[in-house]
PDB file of N, CA and C in Angstrom:
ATOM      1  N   UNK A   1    -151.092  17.310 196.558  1.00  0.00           N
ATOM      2  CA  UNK A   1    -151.490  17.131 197.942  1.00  0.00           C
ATOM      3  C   UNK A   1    -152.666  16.158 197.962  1.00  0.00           C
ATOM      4  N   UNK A   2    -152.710  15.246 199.096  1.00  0.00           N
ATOM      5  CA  UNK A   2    -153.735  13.928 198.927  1.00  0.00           C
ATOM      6  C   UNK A   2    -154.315  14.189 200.484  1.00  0.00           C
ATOM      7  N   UNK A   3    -155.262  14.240 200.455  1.00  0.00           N
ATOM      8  CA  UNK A   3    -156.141  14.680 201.691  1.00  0.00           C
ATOM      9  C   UNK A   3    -155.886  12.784 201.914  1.00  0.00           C
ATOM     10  N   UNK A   4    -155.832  12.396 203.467  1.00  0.00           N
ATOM     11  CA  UNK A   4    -156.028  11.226 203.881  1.00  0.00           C
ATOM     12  C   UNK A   4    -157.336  10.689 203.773  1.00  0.00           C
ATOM     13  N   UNK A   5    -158.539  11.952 204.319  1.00  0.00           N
ATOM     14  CA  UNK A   5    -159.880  11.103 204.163  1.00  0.00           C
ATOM     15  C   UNK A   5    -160.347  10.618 202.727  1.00  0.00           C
ATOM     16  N   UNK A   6    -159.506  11.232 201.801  1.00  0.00           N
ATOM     17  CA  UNK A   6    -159.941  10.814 200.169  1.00  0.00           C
ATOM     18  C   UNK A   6    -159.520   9.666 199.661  1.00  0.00           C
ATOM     19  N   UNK A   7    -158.737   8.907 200.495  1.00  0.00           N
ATOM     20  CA  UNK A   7    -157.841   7.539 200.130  1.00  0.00           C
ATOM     21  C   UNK A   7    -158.308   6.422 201.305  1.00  0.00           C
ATOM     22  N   UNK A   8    -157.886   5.146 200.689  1.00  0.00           N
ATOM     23  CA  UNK A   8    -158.478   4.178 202.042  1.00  0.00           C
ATOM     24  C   UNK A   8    -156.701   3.775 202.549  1.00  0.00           C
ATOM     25  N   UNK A   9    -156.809   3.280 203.059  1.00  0.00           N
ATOM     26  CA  UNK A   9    -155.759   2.691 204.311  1.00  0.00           C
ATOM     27  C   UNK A   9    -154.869   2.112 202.943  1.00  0.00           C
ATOM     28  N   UNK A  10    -155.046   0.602 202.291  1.00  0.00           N
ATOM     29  CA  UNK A  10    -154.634   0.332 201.782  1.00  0.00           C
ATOM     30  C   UNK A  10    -153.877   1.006 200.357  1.00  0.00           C
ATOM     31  N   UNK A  11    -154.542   1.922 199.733  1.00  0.00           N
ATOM     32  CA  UNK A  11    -154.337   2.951 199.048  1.00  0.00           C
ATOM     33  C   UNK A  11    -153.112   3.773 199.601  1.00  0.00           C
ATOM     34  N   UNK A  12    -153.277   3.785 200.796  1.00  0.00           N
ATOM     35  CA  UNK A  12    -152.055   4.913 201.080  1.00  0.00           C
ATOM     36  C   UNK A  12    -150.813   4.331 201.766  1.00  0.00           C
ATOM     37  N   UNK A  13    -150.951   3.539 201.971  1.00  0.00           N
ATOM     38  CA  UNK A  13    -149.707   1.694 202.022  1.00  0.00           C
ATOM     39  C   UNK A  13    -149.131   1.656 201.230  1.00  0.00           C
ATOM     40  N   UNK A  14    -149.621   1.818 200.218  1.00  0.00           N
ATOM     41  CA  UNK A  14    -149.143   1.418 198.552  1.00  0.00           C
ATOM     42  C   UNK A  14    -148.901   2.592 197.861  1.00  0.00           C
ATOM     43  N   UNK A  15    -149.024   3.544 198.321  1.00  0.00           N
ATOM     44  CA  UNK A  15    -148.236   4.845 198.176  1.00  0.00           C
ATOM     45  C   UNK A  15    -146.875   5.268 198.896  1.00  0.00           C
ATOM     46  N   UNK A  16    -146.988   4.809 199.633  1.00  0.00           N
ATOM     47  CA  UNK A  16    -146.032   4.851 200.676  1.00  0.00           C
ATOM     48  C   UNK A  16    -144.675   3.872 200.841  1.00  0.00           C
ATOM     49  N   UNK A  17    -145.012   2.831 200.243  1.00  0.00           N
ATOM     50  CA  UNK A  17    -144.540   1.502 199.488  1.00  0.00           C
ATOM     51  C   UNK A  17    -143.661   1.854 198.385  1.00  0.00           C
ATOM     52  N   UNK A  18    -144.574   2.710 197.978  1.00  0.00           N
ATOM     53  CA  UNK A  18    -143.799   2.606 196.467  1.00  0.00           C
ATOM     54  C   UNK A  18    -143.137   4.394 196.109  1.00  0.00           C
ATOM     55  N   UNK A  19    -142.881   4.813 197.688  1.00  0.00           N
ATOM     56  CA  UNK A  19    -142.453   5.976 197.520  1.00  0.00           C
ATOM     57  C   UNK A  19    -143.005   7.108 196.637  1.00  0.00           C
ATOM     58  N   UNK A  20    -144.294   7.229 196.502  1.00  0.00           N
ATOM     59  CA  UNK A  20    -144.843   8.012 196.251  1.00  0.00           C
ATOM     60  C   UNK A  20    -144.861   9.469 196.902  1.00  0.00           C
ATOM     61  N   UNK A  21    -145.578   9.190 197.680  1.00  0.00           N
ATOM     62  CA  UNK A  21    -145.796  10.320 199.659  1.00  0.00           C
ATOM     63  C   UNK A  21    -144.754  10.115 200.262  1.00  0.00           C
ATOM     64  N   UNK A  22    -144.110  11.292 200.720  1.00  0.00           N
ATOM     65  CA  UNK A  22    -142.439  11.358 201.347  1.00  0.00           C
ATOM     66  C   UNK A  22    -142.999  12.073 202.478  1.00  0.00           C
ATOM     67  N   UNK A  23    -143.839  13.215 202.937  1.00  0.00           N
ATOM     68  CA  UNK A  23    -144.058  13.877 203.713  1.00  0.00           C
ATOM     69  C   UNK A  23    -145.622  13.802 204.121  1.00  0.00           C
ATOM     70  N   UNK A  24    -146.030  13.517 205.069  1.00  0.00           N
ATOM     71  CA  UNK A  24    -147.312  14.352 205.828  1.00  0.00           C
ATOM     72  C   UNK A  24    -147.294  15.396 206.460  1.00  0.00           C
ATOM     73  N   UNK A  25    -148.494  16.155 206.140  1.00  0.00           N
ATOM     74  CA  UNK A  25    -149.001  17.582 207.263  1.00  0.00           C
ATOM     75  C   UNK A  25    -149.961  17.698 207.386  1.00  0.00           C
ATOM     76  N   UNK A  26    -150.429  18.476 208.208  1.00  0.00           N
ATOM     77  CA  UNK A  26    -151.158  19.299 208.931  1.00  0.00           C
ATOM     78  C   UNK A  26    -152.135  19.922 208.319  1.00  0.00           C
ATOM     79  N   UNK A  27    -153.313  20.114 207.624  1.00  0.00           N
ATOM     80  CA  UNK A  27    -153.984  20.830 206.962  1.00  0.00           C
ATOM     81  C   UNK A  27    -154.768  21.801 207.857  1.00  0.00           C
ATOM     82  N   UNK A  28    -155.016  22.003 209.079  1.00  0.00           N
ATOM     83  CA  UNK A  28    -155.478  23.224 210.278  1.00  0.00           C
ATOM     84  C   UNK A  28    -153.778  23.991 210.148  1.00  0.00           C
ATOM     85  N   UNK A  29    -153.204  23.414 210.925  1.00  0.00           N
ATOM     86  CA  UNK A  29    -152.028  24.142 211.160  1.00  0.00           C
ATOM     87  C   UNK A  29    -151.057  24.350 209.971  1.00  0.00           C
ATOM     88  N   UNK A  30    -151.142  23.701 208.957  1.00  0.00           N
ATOM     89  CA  UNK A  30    -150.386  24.254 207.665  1.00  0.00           C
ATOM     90  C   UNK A  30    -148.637  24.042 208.091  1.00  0.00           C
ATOM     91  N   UNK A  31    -148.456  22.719 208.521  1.00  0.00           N
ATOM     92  CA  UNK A  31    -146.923  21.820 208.946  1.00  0.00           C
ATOM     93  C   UNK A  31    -147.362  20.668 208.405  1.00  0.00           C
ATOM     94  N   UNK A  32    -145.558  20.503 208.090  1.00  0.00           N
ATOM     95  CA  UNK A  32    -145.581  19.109 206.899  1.00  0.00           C
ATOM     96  C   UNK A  32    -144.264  18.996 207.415  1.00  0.00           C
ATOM     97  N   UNK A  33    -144.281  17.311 207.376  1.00  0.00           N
ATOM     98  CA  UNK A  33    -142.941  16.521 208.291  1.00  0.00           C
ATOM     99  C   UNK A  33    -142.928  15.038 207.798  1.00  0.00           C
ATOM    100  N   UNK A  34    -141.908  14.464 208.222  1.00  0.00           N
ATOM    101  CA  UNK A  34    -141.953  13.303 207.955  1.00  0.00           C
ATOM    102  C   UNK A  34    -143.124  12.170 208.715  1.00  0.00           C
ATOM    103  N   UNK A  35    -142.888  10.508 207.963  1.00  0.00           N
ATOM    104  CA  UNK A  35    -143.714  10.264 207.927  1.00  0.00           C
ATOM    105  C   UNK A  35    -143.914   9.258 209.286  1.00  0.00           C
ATOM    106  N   UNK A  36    -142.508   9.608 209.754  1.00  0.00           N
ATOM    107  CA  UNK A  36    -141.938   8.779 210.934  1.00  0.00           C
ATOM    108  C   UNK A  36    -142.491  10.008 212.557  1.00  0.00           C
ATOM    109  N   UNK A  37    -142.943  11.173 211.950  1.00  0.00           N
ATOM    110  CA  UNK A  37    -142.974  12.131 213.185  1.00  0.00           C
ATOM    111  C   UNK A  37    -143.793  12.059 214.426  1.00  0.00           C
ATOM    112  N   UNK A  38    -143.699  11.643 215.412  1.00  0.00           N
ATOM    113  CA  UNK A  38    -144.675  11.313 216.819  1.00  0.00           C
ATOM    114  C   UNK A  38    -145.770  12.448 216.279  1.00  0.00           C
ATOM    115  N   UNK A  39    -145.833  13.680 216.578  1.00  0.00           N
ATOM    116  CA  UNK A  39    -146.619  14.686 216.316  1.00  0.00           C
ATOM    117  C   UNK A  39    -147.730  15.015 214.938  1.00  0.00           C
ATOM    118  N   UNK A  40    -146.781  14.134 214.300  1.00  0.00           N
ATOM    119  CA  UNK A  40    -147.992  13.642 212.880  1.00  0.00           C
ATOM    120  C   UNK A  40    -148.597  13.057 213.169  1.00  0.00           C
ATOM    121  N   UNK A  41    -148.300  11.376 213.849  1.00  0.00           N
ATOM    122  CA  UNK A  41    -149.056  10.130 214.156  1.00  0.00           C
ATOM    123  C   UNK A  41    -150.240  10.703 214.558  1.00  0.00           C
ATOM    124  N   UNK A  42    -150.216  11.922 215.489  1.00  0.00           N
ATOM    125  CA  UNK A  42    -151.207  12.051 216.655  1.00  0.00           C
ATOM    126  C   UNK A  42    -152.793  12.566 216.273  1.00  0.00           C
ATOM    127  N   UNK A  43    -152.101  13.426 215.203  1.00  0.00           N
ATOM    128  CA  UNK A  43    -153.027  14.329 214.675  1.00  0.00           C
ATOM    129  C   UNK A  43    -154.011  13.485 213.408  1.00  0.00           C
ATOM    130  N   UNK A  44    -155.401  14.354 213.905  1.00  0.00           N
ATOM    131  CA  UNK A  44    -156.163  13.614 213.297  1.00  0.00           C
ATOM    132  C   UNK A  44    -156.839  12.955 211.872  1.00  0.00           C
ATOM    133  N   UNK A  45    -156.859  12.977 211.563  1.00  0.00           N
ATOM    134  CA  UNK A  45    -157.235  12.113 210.253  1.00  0.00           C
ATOM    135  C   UNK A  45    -157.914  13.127 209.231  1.00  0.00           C
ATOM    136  N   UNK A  46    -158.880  14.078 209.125  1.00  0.00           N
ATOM    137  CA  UNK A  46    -159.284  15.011 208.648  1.00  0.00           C
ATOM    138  C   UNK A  46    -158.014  15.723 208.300  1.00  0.00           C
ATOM    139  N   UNK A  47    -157.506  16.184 209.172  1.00  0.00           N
ATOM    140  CA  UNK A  47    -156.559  17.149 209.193  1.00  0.00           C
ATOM    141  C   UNK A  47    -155.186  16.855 208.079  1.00  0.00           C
ATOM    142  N   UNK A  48    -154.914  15.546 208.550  1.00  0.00           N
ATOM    143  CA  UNK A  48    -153.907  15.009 207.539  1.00  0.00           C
ATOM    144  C   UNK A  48    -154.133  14.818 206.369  1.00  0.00           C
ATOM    145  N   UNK A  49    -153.029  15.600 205.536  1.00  0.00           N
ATOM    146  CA  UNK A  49    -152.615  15.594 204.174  1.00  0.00           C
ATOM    147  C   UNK A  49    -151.077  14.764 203.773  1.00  0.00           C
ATOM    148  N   UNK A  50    -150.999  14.532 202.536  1.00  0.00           N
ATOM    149  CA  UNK A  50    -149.280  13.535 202.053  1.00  0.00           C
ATOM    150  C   UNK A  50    -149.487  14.806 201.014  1.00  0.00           C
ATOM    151  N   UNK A  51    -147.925  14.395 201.024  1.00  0.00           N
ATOM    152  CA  UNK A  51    -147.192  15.317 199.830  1.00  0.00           C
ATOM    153  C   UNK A  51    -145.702  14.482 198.942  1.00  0.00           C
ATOM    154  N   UNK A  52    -145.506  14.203 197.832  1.00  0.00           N
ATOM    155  CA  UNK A  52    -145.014  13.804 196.776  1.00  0.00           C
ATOM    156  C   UNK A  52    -143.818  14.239 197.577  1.00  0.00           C
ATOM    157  N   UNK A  53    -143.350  15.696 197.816  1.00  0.00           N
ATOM    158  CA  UNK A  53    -142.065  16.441 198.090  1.00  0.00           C
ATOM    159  C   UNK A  53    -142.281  17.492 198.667  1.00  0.00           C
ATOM    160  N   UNK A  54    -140.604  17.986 199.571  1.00  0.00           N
ATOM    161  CA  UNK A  54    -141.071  19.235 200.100  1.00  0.00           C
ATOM    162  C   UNK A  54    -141.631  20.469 199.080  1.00  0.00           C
ATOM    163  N   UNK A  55    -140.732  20.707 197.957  1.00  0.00           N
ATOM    164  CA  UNK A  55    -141.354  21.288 197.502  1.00  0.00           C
ATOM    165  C   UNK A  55    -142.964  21.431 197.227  1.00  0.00           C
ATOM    166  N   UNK A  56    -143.643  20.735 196.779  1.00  0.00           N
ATOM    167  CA  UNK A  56    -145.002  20.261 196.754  1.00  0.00           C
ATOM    168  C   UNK A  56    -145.843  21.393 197.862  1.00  0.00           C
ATOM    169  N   UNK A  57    -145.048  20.876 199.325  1.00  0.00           N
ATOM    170  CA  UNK A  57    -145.982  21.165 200.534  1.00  0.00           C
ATOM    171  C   UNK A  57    -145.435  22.696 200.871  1.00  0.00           C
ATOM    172  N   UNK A  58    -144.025  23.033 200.364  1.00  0.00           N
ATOM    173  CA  UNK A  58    -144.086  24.179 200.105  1.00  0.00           C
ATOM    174  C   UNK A  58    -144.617  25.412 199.374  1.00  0.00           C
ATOM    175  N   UNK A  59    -144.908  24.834 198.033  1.00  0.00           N
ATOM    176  CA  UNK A  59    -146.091  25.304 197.151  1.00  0.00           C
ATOM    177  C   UNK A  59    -147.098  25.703 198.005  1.00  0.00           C
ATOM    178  N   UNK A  60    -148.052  24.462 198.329  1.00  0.00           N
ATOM    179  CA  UNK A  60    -149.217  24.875 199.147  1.00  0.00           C
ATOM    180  C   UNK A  60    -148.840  25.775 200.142  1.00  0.00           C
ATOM    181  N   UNK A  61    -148.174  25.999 200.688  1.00  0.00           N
ATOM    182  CA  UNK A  61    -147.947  27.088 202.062  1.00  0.00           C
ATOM    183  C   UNK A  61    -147.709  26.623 203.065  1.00  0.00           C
ATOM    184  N   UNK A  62    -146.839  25.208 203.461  1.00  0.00           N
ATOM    185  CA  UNK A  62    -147.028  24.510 205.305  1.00  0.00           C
ATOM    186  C   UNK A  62    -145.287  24.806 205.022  1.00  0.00           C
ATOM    187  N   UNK A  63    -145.513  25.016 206.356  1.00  0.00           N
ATOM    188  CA  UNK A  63    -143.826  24.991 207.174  1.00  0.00           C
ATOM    189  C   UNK A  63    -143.380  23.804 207.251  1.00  0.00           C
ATOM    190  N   UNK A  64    -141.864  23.533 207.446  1.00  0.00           N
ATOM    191  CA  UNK A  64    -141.503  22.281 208.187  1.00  0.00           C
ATOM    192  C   UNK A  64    -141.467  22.423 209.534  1.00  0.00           C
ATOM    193  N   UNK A  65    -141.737  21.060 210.222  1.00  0.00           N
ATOM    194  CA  UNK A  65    -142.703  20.777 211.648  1.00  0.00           C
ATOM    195  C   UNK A  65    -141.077  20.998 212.460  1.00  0.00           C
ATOM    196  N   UNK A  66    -141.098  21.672 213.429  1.00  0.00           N
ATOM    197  CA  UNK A  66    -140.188  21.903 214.606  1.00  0.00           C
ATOM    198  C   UNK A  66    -139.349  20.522 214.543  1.00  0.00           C
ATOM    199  N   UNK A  67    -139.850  19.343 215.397  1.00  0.00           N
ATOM    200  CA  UNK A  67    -139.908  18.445 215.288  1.00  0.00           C
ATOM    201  C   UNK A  67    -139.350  17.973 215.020  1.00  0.00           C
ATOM    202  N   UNK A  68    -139.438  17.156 213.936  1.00  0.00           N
ATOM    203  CA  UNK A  68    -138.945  16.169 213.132  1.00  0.00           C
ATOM    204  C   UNK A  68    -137.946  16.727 211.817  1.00  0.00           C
ATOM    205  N   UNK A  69    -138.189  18.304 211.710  1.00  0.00           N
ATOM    206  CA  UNK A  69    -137.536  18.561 210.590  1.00  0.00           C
ATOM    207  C   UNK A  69    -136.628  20.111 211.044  1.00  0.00           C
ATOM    208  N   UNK A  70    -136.261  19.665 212.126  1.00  0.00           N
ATOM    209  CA  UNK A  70    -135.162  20.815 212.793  1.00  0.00           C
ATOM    210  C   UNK A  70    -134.243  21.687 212.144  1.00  0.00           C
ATOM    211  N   UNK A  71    -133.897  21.706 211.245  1.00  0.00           N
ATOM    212  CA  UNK A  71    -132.944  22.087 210.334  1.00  0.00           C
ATOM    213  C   UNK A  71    -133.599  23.093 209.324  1.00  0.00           C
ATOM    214  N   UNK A  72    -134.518  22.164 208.688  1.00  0.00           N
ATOM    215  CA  UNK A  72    -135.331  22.832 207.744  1.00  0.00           C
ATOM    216  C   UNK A  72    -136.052  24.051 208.400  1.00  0.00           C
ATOM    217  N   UNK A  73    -136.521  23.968 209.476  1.00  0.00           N
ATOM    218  CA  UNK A  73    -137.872  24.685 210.281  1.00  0.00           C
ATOM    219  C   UNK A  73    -136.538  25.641 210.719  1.00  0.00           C
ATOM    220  N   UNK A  74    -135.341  25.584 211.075  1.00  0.00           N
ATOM    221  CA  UNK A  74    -134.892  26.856 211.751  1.00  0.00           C
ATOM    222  C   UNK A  74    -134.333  28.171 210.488  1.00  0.00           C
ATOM    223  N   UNK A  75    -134.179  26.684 209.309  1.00  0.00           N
ATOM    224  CA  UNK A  75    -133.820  27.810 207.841  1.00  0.00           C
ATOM    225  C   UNK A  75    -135.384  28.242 207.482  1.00  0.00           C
ATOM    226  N   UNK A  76    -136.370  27.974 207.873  1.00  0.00           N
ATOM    227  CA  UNK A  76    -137.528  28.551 207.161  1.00  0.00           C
ATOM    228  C   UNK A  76    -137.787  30.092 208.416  1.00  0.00           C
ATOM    229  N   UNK A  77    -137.449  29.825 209.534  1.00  0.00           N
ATOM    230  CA  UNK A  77    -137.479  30.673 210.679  1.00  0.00           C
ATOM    231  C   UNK A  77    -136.496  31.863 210.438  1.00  0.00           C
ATOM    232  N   UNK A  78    -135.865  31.856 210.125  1.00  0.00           N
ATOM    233  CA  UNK A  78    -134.861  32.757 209.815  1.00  0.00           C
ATOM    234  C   UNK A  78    -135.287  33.721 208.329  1.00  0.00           C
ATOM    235  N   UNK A  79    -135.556  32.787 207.256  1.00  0.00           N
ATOM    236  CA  UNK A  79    -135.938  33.561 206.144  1.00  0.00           C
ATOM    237  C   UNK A  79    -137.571  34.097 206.971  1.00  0.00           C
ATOM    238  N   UNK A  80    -138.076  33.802 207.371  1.00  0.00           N
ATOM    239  CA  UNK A  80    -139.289  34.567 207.865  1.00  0.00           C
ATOM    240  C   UNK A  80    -138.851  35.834 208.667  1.00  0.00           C
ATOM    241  N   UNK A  81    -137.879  35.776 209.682  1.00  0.00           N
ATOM    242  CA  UNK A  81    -137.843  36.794 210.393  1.00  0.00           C
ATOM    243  C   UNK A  81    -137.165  38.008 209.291  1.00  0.00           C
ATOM    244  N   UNK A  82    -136.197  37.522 208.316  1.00  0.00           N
ATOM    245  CA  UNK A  82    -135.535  38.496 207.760  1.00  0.00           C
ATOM    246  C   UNK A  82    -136.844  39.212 206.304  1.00  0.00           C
ATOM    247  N   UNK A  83    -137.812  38.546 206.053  1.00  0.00           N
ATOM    248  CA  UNK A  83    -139.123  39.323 205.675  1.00  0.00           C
ATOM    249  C   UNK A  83    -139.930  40.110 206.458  1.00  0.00           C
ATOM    250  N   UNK A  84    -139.833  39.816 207.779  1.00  0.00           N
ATOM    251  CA  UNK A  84    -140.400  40.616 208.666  1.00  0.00           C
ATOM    252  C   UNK A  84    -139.689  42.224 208.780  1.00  0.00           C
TER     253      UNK A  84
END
């Protein structure tokens, strides 16, 4: 996991470039989505983290974002309710 404020602009271009970072999230809200997601763009800079893979951001503990990752987020919704 790569906190955004720990990298400069160009640094994370060139990660991104070279397919490094596949996913951003959320580090308050603990959601991770693609890198194309309106709802990522928005959110602020502190907050944003990249991740290598889902797995990765699954490790750490973030959901997939409603959003952008519909599919994923309704199979993670479901295994949650059936732990409940």
């Amino acid at each position: 996991m790569i906190s955004h404020s720990d990298i400069t602009t160009r640094e994370l271009q060139r990660m991104i470039h070279r397919y490094t970072i596949h996913l951003g999230g959320n580090a308050s809200l603990k959601i991770y989505g693609t890198l194309h997601c309106r709802s990522g763009k928005r959110m602020k800079k502190v907050n944003r983290v990249f991740f290598e893979s889902e797995a990765e951001a699954i490790a750490h503990g973030y959901r997939p974002c409603a959003h952008c990752m519909r599919a994923a987020y309704q199979q993670w919704k479901l295994r949650k309710k059936q732990v409940e």
